[in-house]
Structure formats: C-alpha cells, structure tokens
Protein backbone atom coordinates (compact mmCIF):
# COMPACT_ATOMS: atom_id res chain seq x y z
CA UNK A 1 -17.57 1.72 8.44
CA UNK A 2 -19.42 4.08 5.32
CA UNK A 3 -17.92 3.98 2.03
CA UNK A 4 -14.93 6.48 1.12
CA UNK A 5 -15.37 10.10 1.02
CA UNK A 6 -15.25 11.34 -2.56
CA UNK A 7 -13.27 15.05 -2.06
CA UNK A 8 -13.11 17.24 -4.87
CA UNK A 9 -9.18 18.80 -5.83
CA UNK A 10 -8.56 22.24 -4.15
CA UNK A 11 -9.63 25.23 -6.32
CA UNK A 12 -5.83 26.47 -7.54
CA UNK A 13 -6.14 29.25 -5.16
CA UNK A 14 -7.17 28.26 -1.90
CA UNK A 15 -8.70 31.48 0.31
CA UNK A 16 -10.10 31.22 3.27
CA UNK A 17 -8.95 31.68 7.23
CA UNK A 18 -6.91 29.84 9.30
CA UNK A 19 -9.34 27.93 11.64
CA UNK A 20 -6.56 27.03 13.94
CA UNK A 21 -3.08 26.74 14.74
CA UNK A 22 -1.54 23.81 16.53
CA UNK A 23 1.81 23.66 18.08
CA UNK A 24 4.63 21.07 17.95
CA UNK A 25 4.06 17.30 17.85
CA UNK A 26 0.66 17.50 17.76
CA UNK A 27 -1.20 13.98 17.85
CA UNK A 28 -4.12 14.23 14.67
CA UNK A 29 -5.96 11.55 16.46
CA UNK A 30 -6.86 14.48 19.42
CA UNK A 31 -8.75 16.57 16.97
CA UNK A 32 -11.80 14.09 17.69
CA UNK A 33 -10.22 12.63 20.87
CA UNK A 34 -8.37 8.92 20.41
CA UNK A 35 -11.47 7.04 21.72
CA UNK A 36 -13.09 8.12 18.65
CA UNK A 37 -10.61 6.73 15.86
CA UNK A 38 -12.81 3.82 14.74
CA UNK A 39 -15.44 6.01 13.57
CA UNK A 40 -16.06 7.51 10.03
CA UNK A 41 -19.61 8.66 10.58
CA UNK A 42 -19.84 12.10 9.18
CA UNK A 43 -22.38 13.79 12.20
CA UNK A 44 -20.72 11.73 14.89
CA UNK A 45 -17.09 13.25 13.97
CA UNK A 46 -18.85 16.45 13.78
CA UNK A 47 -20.10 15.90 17.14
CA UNK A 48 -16.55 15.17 18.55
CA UNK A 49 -13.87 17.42 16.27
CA UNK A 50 -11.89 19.77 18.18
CA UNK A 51 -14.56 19.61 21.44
CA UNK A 52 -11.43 19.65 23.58
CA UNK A 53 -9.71 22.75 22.38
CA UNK A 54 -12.65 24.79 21.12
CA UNK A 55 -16.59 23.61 21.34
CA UNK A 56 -17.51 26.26 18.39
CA UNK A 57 -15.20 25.01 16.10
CA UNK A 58 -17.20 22.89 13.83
CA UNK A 59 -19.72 25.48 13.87
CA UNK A 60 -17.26 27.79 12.49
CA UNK A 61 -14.71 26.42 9.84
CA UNK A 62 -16.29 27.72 6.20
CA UNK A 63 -15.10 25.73 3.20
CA UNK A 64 -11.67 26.92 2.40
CA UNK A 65 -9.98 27.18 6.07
CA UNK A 66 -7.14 25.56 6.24
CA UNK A 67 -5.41 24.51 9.96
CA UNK A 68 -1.54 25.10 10.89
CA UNK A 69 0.54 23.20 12.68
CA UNK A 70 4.61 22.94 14.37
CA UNK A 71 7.19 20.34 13.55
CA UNK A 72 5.96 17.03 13.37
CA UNK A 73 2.26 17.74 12.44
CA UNK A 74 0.39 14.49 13.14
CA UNK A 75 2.67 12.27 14.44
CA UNK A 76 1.35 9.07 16.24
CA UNK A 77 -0.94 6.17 14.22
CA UNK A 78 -1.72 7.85 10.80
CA UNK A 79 -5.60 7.39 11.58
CA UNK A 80 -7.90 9.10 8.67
CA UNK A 81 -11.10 10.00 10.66
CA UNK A 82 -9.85 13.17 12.33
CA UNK A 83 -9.24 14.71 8.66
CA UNK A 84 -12.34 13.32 7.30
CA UNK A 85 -13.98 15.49 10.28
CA UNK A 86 -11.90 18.10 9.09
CA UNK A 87 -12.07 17.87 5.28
CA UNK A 88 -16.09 17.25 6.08
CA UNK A 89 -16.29 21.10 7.54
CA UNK A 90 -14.73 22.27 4.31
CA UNK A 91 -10.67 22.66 5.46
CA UNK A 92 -8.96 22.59 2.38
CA UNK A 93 -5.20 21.74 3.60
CA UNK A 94 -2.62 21.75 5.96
CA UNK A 95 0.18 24.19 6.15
CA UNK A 96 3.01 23.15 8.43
CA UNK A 97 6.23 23.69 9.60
CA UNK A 98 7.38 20.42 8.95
CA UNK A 99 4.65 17.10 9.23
CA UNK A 100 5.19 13.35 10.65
CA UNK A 101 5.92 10.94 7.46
CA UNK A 102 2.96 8.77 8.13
CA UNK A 103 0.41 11.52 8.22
CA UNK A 104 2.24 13.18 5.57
CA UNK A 105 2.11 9.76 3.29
CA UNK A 106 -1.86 9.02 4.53
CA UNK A 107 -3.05 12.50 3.67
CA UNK A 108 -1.11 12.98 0.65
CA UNK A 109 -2.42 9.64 -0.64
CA UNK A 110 -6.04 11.10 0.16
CA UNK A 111 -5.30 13.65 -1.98
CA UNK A 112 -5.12 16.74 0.60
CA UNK A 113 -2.36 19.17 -0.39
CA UNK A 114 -0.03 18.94 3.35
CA UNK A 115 2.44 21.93 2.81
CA UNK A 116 5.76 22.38 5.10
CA UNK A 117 5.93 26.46 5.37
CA UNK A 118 8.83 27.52 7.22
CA UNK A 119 7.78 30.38 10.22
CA UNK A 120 4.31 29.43 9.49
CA UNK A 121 3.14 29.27 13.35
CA UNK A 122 4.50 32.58 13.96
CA UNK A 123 3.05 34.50 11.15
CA UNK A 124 -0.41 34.06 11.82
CA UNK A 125 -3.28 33.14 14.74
CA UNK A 126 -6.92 31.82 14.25
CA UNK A 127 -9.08 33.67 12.34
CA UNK A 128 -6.75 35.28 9.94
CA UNK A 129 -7.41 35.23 5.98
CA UNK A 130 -4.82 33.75 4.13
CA UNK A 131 -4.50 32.71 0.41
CA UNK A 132 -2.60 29.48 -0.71
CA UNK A 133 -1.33 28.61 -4.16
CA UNK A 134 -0.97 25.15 -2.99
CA UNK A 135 0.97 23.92 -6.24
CA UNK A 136 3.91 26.72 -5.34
CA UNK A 137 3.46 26.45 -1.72
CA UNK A 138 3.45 30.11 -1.57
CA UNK A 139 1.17 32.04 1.66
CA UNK A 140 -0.18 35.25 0.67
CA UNK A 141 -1.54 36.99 4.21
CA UNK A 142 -3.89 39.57 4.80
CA UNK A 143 -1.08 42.12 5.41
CA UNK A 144 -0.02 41.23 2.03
CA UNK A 145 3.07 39.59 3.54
CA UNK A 146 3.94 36.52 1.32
CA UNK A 147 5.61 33.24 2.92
CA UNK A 148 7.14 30.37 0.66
CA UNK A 149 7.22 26.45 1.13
CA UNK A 150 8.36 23.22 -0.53
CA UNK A 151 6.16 22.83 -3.38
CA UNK A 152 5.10 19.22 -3.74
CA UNK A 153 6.19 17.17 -6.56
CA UNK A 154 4.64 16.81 -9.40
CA UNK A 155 3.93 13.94 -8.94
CA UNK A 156 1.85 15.03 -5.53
CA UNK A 157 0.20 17.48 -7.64
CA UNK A 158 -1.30 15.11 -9.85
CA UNK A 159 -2.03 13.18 -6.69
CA UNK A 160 -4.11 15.96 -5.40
CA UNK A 161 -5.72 17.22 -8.89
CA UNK A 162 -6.94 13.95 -9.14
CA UNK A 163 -8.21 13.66 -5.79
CA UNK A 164 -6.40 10.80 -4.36
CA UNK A 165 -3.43 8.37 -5.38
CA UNK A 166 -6.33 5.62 -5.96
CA UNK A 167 -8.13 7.68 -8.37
CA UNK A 168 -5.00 8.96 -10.29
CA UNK A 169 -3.76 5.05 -10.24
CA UNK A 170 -7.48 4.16 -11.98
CA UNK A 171 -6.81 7.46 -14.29
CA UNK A 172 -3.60 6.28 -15.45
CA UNK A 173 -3.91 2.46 -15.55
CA UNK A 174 -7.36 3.12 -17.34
CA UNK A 175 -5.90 4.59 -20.21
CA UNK A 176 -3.32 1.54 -20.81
C-alpha cells in the first residue's frame, strides 16, 4: 500500500460538471469493481474506475466535477480506494440526496466536502455545469436554478479547509 494522498481543500467555489449521477443505494466499492478494494495504486485505479458503467470516464472527469448520488450514497464497507480514484481525476465532492454514515464519516474524515441536497438526482444528468458553495451547501445550475442543502458543521468545515481530520488534529494539537 503507497503512502496517503495529500488533497488540497476545495477552492470556496467549486465549478465544474457533474461527471455522473448514481441512483439509490449505490455500493462506492463498484466504482472500481469490489475485487479491486485492496488497491491504492494511482494508474491501476485509473485503469479500473467506473469501467463498468462508462469506459471513457476517467478520460473525461476535469478537476472540479463533482458525482451525484440517491439515498444512501455509499453504503456497504466504507473502503477509501474508489474515492482516491475519484479524487485522483480531480472530483471535488459529492452531492447527495442523503449518504450511508460510514462513507459519510470516512470521506468527511478525508477531508472531501459530502453534501446531502434534497431533489438533487432529479435536477440534473451527466455533463451538466454546476457551481457549489460547499460551505452553504447551496447548487447554482446552469439554468441559473439554485438548490439548497445541509451545510456541514463547522466543525466539518474546518475538517475540509484543512484537508483532513488528521491534519486539522496536528493543526490544533500543534499549537498547544
């Protein structure tokens, strides 16, 4: 297994396109397929992310997508290597209509901003530009049409501005 990943904190405003939309209890481990969970080499995952839903995919997320998902986003084994494939191709965070705890917990802890968006799945397909102001949870789309979340806590915010719980826990115990 390599070393952690060292991911920078989302730029304030996050703007990019949705590089895909997931429905209801979808399993995170799929996204590189389960026999692949073990692995945290960046050009293997590459090799492997999303080859069962869309072959093209890796070749096509710019830094800034973002994915969207139904209820229960992630459920199963809270596994990190299918969003290190992801956060390697440059998605920036997960918009939701409502995530599994553990995945929720994992990713938050890794410091990617995981936002429940009511009506999310319905307001928009892949491809479409969106802008995120992750700390208000608020979904600008490219109508112009604005849809509203749960912010996170402040305490998640400093989570993600530091880029991890580990980091802000060496920030803050640092200074004692």
């Amino acid at each position: 297994m390599s070393a952690a990943r060292d991911y920078p904190p989302p730029p304030d405003l996050i703007e990019g396109r949705v590089a895909w939309v997931f429905g209801d209890d979808f399993d995170i481990d799929l996204v590189i397929g389960v026999e692949n969970i073990k692995s945290y080499d960046a050009e293997f995952l590459r090799s492997k992310v999303m080859q069962a839903y869309d072959p093209t995919f890796a070749d096509r997320v710019r830094p800034g997508d973002v994915i969207v998902g139904g209820r229960n986003f992630g459920y199963g084994h809270p596994h990190y290597p299918p969003m290190v494939a992801l956060r390697d191709l440059g998605i920036a965070a997960v918009l939701a209509e409502s995530f599994s705890p553990g995945f929720w917990r994992g990713e938050t802890y890794n410091g990617m901003p995981l936002l429940t968006v009511p009506g999310i799945t319905d307001a928009v397909t892949t491809g479409d530009d969106v802008s995120v102001d992750w700390r208000k949870a608020a979904v600008t789309l490219a109508d112009g049409a604005r849809l509203h979340g749960t912010p996170p806590s402040d305490r998640v915010v400093r989570v993600i501005e530091a880029g991890g719980s580990l980091k802000l826990l060496l920030a803050e115990h640092s200074r004692v």
